[in-house]
C-alpha atoms as a PDB file:
ATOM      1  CA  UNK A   1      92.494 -65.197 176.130  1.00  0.00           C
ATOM      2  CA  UNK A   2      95.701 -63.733 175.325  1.00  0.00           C
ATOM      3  CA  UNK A   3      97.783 -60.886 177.664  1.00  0.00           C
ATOM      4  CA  UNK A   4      97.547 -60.035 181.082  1.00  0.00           C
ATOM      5  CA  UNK A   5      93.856 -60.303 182.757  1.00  0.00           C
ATOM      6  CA  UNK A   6      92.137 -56.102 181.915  1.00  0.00           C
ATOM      7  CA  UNK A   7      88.120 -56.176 183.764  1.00  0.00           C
ATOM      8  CA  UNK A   8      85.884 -53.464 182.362  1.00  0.00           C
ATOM      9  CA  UNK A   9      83.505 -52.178 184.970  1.00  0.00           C
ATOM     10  CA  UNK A  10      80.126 -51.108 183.052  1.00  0.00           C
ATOM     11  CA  UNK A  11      78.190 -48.279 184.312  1.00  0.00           C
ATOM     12  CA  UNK A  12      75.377 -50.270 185.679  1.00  0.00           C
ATOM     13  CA  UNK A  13      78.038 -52.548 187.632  1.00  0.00           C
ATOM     14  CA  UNK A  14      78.434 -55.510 185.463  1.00  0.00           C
ATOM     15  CA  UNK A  15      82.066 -56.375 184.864  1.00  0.00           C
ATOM     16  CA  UNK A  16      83.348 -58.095 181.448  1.00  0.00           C
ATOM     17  CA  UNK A  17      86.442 -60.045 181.564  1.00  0.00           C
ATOM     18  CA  UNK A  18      89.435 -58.722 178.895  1.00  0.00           C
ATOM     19  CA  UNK A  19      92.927 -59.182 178.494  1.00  0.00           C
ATOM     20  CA  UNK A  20      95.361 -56.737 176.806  1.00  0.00           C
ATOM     21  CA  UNK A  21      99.085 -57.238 175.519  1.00  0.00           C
ATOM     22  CA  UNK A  22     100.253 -53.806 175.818  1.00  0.00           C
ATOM     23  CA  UNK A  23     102.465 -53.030 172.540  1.00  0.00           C
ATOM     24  CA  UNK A  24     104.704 -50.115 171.815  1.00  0.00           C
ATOM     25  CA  UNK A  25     104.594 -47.311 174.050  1.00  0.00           C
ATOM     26  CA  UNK A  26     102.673 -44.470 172.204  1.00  0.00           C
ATOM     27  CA  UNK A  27     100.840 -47.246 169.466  1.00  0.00           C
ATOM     28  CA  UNK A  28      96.909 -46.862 168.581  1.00  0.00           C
ATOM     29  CA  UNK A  29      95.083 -49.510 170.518  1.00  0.00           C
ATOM     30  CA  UNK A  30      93.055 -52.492 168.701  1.00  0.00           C
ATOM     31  CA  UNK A  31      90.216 -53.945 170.186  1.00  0.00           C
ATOM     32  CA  UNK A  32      88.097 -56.654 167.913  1.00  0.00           C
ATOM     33  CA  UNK A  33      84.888 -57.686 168.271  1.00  0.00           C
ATOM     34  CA  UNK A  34      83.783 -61.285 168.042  1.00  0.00           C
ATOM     35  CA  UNK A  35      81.420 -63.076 166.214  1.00  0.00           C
ATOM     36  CA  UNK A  36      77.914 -64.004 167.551  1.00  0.00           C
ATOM     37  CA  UNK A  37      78.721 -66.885 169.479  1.00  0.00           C
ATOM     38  CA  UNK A  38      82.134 -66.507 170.116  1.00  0.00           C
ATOM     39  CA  UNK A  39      84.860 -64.705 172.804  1.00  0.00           C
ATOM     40  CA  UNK A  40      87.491 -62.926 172.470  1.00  0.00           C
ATOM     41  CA  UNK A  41      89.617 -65.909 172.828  1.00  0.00           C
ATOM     42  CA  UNK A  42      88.369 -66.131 168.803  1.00  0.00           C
ATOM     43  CA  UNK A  43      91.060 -63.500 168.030  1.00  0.00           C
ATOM     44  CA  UNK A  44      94.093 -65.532 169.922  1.00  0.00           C
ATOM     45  CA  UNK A  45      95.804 -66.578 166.471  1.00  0.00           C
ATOM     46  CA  UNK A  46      96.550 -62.505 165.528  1.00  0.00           C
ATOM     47  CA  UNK A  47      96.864 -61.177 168.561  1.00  0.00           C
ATOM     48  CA  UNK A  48     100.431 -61.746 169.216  1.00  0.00           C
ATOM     49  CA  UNK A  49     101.316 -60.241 166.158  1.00  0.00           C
ATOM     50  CA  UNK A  50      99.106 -57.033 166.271  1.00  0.00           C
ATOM     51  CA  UNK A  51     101.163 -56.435 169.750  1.00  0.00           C
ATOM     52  CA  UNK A  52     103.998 -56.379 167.874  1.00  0.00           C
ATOM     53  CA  UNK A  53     102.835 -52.866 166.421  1.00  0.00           C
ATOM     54  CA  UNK A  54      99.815 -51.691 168.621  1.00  0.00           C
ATOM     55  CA  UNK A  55      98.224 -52.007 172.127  1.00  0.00           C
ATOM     56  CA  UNK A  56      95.999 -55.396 171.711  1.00  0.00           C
ATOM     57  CA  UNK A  57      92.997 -55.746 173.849  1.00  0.00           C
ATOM     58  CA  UNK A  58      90.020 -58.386 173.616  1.00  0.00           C
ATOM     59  CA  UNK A  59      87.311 -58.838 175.836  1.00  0.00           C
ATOM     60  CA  UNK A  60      83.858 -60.979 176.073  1.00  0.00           C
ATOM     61  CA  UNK A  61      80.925 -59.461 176.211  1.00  0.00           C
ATOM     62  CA  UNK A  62      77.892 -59.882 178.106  1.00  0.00           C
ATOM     63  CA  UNK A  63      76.821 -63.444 179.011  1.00  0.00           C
ATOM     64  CA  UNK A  64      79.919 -64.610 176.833  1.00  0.00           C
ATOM     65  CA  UNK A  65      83.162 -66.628 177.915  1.00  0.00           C
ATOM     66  CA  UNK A  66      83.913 -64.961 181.502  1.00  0.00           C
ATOM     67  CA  UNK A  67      82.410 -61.971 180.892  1.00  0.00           C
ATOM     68  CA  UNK A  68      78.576 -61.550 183.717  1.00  0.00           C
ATOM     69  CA  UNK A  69      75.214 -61.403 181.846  1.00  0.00           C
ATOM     70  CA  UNK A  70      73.621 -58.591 181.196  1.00  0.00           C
ATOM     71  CA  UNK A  71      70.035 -58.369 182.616  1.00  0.00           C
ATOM     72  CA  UNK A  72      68.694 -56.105 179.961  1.00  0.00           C
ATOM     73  CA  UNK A  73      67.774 -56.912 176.411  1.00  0.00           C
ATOM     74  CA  UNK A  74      70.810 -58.163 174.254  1.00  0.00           C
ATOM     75  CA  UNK A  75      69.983 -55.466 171.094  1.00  0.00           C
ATOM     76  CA  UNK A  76      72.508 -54.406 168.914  1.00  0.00           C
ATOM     77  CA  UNK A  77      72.472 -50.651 170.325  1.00  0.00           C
ATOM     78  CA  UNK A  78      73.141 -52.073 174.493  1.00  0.00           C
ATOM     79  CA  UNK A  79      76.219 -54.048 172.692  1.00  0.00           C
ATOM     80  CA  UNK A  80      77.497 -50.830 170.986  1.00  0.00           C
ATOM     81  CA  UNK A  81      77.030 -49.189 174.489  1.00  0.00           C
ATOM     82  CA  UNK A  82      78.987 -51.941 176.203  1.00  0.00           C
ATOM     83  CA  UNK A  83      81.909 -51.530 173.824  1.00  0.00           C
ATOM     84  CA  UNK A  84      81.962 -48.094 174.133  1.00  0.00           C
ATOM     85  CA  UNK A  85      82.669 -48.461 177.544  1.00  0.00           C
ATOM     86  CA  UNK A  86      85.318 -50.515 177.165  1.00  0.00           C
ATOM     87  CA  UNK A  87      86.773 -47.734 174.900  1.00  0.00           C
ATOM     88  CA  UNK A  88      86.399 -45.498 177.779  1.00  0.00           C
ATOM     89  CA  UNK A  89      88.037 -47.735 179.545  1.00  0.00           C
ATOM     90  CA  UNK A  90      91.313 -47.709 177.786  1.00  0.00           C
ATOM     91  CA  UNK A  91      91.387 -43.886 177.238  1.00  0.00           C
ATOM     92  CA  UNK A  92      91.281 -41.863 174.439  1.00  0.00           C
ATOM     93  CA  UNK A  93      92.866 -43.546 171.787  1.00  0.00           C
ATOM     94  CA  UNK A  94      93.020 -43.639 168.566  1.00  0.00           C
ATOM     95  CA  UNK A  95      91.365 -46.773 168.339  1.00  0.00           C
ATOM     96  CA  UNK A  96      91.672 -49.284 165.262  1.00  0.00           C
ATOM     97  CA  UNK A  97      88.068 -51.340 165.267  1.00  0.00           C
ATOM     98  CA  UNK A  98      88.153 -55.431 164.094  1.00  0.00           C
ATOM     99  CA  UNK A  99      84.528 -57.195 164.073  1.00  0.00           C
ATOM    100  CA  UNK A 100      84.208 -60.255 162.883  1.00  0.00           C
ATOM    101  CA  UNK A 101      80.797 -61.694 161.560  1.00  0.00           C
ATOM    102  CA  UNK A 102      78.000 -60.703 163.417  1.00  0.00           C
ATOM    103  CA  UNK A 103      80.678 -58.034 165.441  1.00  0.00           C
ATOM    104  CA  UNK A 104      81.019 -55.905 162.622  1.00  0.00           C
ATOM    105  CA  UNK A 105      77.858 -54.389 162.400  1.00  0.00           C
ATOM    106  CA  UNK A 106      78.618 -53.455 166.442  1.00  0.00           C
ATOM    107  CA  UNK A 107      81.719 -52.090 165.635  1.00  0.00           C
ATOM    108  CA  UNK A 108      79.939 -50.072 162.787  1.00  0.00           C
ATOM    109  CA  UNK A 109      77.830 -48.264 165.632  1.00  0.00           C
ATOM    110  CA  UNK A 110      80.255 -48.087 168.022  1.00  0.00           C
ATOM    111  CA  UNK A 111      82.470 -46.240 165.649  1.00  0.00           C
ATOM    112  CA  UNK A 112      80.045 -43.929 164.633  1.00  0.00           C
ATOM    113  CA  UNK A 113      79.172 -43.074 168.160  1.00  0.00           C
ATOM    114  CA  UNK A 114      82.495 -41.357 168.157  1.00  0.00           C
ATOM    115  CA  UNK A 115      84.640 -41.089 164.951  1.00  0.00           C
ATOM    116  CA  UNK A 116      86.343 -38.658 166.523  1.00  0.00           C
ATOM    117  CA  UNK A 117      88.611 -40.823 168.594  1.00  0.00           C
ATOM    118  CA  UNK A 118      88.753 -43.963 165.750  1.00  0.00           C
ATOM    119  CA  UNK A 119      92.378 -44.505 163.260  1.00  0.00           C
ATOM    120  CA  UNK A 120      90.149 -47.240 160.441  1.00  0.00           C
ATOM    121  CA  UNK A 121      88.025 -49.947 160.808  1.00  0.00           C
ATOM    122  CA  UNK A 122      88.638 -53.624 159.502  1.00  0.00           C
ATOM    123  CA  UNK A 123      85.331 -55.595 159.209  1.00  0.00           C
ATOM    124  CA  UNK A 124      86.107 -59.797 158.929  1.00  0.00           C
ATOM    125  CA  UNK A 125      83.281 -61.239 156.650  1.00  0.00           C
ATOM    126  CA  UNK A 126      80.891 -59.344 158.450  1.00  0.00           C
ATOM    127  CA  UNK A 127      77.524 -59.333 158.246  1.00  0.00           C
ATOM    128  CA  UNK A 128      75.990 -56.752 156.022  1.00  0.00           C
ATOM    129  CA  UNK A 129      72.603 -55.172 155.282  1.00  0.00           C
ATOM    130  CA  UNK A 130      73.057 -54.910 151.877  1.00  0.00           C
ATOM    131  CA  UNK A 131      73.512 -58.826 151.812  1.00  0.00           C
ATOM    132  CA  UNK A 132      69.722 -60.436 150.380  1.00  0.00           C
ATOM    133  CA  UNK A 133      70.389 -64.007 151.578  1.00  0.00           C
ATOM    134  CA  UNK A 134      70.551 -62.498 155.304  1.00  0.00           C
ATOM    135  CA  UNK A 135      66.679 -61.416 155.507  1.00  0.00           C
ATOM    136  CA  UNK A 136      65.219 -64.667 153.768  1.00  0.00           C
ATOM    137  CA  UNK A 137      62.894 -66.643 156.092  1.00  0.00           C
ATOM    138  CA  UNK A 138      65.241 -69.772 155.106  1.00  0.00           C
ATOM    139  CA  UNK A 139      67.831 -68.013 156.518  1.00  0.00           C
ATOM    140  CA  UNK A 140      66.057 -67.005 159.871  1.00  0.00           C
ATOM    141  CA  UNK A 141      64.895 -70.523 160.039  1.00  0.00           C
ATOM    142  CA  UNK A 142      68.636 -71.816 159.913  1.00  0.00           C
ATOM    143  CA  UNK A 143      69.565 -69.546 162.452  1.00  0.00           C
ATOM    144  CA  UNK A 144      67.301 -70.613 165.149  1.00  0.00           C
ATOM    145  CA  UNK A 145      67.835 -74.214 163.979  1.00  0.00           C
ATOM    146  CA  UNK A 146      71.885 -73.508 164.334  1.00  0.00           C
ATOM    147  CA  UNK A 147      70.767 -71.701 168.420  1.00  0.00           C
ATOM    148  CA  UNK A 148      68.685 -74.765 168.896  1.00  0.00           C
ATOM    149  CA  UNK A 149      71.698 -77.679 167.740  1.00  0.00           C
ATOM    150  CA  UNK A 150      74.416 -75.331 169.938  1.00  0.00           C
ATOM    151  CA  UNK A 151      72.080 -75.829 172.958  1.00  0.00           C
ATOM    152  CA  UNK A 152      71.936 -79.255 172.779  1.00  0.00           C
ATOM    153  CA  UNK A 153      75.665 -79.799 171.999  1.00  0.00           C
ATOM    154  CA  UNK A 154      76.766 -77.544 174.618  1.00  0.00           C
ATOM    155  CA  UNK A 155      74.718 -79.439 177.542  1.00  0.00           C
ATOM    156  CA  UNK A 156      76.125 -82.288 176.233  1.00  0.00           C
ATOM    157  CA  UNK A 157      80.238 -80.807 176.490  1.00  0.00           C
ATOM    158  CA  UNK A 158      80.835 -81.195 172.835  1.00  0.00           C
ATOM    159  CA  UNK A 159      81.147 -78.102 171.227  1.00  0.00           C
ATOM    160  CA  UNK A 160      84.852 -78.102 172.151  1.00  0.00           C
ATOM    161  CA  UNK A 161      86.215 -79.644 168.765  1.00  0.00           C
ATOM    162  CA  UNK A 162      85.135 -76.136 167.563  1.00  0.00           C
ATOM    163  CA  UNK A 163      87.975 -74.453 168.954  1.00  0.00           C
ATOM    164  CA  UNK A 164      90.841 -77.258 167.858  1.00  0.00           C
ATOM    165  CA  UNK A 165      92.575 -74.495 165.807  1.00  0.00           C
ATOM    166  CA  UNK A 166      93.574 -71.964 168.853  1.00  0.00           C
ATOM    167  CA  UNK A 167      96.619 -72.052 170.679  1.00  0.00           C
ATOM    168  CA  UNK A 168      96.726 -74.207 174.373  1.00  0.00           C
ATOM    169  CA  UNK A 169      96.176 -71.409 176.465  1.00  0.00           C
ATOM    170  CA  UNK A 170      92.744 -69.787 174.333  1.00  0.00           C
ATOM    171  CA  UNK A 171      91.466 -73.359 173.884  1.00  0.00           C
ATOM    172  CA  UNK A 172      91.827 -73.637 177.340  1.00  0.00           C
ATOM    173  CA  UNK A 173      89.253 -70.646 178.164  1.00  0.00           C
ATOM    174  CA  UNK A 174      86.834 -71.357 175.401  1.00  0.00           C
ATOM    175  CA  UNK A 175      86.376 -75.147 176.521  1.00  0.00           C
ATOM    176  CA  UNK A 176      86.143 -73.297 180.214  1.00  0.00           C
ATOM    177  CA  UNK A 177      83.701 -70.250 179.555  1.00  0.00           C
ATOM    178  CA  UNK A 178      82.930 -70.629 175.609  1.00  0.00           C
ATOM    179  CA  UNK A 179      81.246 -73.923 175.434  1.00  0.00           C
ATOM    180  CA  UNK A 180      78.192 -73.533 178.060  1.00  0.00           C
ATOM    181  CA  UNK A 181      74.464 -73.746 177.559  1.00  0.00           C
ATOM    182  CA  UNK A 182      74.701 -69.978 179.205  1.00  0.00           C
ATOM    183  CA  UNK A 183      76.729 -68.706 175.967  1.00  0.00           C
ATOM    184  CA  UNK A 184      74.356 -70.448 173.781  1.00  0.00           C
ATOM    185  CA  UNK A 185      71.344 -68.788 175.832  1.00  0.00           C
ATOM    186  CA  UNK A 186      72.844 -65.149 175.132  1.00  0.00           C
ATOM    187  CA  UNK A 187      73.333 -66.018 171.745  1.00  0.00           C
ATOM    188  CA  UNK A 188      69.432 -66.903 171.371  1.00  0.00           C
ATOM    189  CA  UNK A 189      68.804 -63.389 173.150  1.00  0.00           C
ATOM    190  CA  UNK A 190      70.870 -61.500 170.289  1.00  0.00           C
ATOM    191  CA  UNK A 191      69.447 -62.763 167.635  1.00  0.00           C
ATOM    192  CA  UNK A 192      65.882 -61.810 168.569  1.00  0.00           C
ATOM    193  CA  UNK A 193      66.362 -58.534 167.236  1.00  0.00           C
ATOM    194  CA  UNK A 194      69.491 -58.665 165.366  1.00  0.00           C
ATOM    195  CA  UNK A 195      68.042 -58.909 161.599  1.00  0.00           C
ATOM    196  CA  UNK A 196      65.903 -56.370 162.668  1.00  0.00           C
ATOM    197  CA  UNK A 197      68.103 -53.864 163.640  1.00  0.00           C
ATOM    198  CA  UNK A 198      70.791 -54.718 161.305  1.00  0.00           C
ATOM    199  CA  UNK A 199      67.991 -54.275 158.498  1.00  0.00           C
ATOM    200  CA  UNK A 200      67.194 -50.779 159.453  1.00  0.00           C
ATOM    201  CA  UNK A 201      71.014 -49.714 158.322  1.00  0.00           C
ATOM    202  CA  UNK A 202      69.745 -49.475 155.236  1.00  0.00           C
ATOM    203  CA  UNK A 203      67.456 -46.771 156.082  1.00  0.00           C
ATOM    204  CA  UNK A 204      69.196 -44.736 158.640  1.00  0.00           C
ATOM    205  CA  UNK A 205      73.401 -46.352 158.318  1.00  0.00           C
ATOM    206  CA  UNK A 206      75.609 -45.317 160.827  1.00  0.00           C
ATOM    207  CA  UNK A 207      77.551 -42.212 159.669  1.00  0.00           C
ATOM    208  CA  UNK A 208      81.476 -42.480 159.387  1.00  0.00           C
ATOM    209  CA  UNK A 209      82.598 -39.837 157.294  1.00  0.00           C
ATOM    210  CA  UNK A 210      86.202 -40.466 155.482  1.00  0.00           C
ATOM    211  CA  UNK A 211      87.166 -43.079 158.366  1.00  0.00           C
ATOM    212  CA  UNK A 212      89.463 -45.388 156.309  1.00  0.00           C
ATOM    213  CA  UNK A 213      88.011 -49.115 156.415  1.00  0.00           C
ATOM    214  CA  UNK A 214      89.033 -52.322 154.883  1.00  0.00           C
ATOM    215  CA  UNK A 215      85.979 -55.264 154.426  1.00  0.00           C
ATOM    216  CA  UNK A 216      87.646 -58.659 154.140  1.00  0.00           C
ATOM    217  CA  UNK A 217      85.519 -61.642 152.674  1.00  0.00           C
ATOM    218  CA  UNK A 218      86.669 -64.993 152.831  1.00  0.00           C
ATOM    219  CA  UNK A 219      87.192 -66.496 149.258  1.00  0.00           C
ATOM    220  CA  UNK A 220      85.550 -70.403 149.706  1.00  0.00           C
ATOM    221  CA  UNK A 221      82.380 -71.641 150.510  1.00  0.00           C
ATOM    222  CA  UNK A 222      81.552 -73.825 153.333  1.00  0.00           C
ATOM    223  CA  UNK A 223      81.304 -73.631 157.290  1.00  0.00           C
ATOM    224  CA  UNK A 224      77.267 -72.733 156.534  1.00  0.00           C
ATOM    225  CA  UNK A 225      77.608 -70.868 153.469  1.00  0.00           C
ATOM    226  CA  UNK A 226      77.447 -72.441 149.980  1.00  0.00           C
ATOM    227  CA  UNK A 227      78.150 -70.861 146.665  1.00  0.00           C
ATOM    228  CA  UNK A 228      75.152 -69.013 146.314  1.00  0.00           C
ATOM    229  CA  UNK A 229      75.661 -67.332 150.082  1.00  0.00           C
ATOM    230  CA  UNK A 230      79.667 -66.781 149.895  1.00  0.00           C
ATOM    231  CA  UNK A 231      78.466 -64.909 146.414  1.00  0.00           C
ATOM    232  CA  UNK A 232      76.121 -62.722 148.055  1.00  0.00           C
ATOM    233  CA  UNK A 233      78.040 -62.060 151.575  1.00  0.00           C
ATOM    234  CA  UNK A 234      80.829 -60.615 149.111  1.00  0.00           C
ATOM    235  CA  UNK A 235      79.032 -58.811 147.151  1.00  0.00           C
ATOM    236  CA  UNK A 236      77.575 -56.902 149.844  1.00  0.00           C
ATOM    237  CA  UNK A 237      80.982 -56.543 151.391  1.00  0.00           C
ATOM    238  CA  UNK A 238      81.820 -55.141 147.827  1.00  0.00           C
ATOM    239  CA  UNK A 239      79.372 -52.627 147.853  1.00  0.00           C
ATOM    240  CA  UNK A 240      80.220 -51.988 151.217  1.00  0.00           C
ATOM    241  CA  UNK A 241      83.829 -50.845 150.718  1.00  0.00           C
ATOM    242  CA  UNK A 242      81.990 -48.632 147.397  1.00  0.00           C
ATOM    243  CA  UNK A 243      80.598 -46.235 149.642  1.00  0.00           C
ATOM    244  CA  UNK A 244      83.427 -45.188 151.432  1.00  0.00           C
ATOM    245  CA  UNK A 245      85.799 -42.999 150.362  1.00  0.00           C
ATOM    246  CA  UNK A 246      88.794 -44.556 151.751  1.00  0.00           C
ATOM    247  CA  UNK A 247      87.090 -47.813 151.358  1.00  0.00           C
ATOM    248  CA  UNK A 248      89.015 -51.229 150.314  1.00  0.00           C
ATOM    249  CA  UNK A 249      87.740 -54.528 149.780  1.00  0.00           C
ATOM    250  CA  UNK A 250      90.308 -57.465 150.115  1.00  0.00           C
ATOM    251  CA  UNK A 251      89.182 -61.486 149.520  1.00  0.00           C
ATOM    252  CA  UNK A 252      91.142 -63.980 152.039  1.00  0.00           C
ATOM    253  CA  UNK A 253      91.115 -66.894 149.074  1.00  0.00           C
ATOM    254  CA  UNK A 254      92.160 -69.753 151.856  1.00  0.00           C
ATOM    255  CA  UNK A 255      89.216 -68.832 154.166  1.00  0.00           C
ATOM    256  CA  UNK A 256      85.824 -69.539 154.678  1.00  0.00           C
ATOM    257  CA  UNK A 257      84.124 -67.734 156.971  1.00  0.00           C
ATOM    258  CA  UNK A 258      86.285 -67.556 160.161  1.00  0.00           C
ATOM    259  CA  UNK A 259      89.116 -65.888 158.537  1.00  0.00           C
ATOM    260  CA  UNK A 260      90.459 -65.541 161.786  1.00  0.00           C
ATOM    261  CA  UNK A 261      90.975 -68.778 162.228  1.00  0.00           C
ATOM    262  CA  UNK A 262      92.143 -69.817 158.749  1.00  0.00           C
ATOM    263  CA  UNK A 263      94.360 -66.621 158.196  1.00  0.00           C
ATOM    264  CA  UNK A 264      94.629 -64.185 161.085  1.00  0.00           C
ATOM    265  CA  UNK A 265      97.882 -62.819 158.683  1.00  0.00           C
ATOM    266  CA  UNK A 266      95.274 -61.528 156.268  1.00  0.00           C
ATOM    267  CA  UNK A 267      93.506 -59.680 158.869  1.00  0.00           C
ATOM    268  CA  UNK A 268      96.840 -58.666 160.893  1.00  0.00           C
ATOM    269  CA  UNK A 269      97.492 -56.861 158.120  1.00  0.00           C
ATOM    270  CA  UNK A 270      94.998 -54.368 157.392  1.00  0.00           C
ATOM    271  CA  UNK A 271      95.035 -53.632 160.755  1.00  0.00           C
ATOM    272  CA  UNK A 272      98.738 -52.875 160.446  1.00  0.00           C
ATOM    273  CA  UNK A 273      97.771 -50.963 157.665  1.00  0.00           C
ATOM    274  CA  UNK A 274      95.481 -48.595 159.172  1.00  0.00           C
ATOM    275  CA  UNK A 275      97.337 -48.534 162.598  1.00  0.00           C
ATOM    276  CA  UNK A 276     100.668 -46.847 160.732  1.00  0.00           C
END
């Protein structure tokens, strides 16, 4: 994890592990959000570079890299609580929001939980409810297949080659806290109810007003998602960006679907964009 060591003490007395690189004095602060297996070690690529304009902070959450499990039920509502807290945390803001994957639909109710104190939002391929391929019972089958594989891989020590692309010192801390049958476990709990949840946005969406966004969809197939899937994930991310006002959709065309990994410069960018 990149910057100097930052703990976030929860209200109910859990503590999640964070680091911050602390930018220009005055700057909005940028916090990501990871995907739904990783930490915030995922983010190490960009980070540097966001510091260069804006506070930087990353953190794990709950039962993730260094971060202590949470003994209540891993929804998507207790994560948007936990994050909030770390906003609280860091003060009052503004705050530019980055979730990745499975993090951008937290960041989504995070943000609406107080718009007030957010500068824009950049969402990384993230997973959408107006995506089809997302609620298919092939799909939910894959995903406890892909829970099930990690398991077995991670009591065996070899999900490491995962994280070949991150610099020494984040490759250090995800083969340390990112790799274990525990991360794997919390993984299993979020995605009891994550569908779910996430399929009820399209009934009752969290409410942003004019926030300024940008939706970035990686341009190839592959890592999980063939043709038919990359298709779909970006036209939801299309339609996405469509019903915001200050809405913009931008395709990294080198990237599957860890565009942080494959071009963090794509993503450093919009959030440059929206930090000013």
């Amino acid at each position: 994890m990149q910057g100097a060591v930052r703990p976030f003490a929860m209200p109910d007395g859990r503590t999640l592990h964070g680091g911050e690189l602390p930018g220009p004095p005055g700057a909005p602060t940028v916090v990501p959000e990871a995907g739904a297996a990783a930490t915030g070690s995922s983010w190490a690529l960009g980070q540097p570079a966001v510091a260069e304009f804006a506070r930087a902070v990353v953190y794990d959450r709950s039962g993730l890299g260094a971060s202590a499990p949470d003994p209540v039920s891993r929804t998507l509502r207790r994560m948007a609580d936990g994050r909030s807290s770390v906003l609280d945390d860091l003060g009052p803001g503004p705050f530019v929001l980055v979730g990745h994957s499975a993090g951008g639909p937290l960041v989504l109710r995070a943000a609406a939980d107080r718009p007030d104190r957010m500068a824009g939002l950049v969402l990384v391929d993230p997973a959408d409810e107006a995506s089809e391929a997302l609620f298919t019972p092939g799909f939910r089958r894959a995903e406890k297949w892909v829970v099930r594989t990690h398991l077995l891989l991670a009591r065996a020590r070899l999900l490491g080659p995962l994280c070949r692309p991150l610099p020494p010192d984040a490759r250090r801390a995800v083969l340390r806290d990112g790799c274990t049958p525990r991360l794997v476990r919390t993984q299993a709990e979020r995605s009891r109810t994550f569908l779910d949840e996430l399929l009820a946005f399209r009934e009752a969406p969290p409410e942003l007003g004019d926030l300024p966004g940008t939706v970035i969809s990686g341009g190839r197939a592959g890592g999980g998602m063939n043709a038919a899937a990359r298709a779909d994930a970006n036209a939801s991310h299309a339609h996405r960006t469509a019903q915001s006002p200050q809405g913009r959709h931008v395709v990294a065309q080198r990237s599957g679907h860890c565009v942080p990994l494959a071009e963090p410069d794509v993503v450093v960018d919009e959030i440059r964009r929206l930090a000013g």
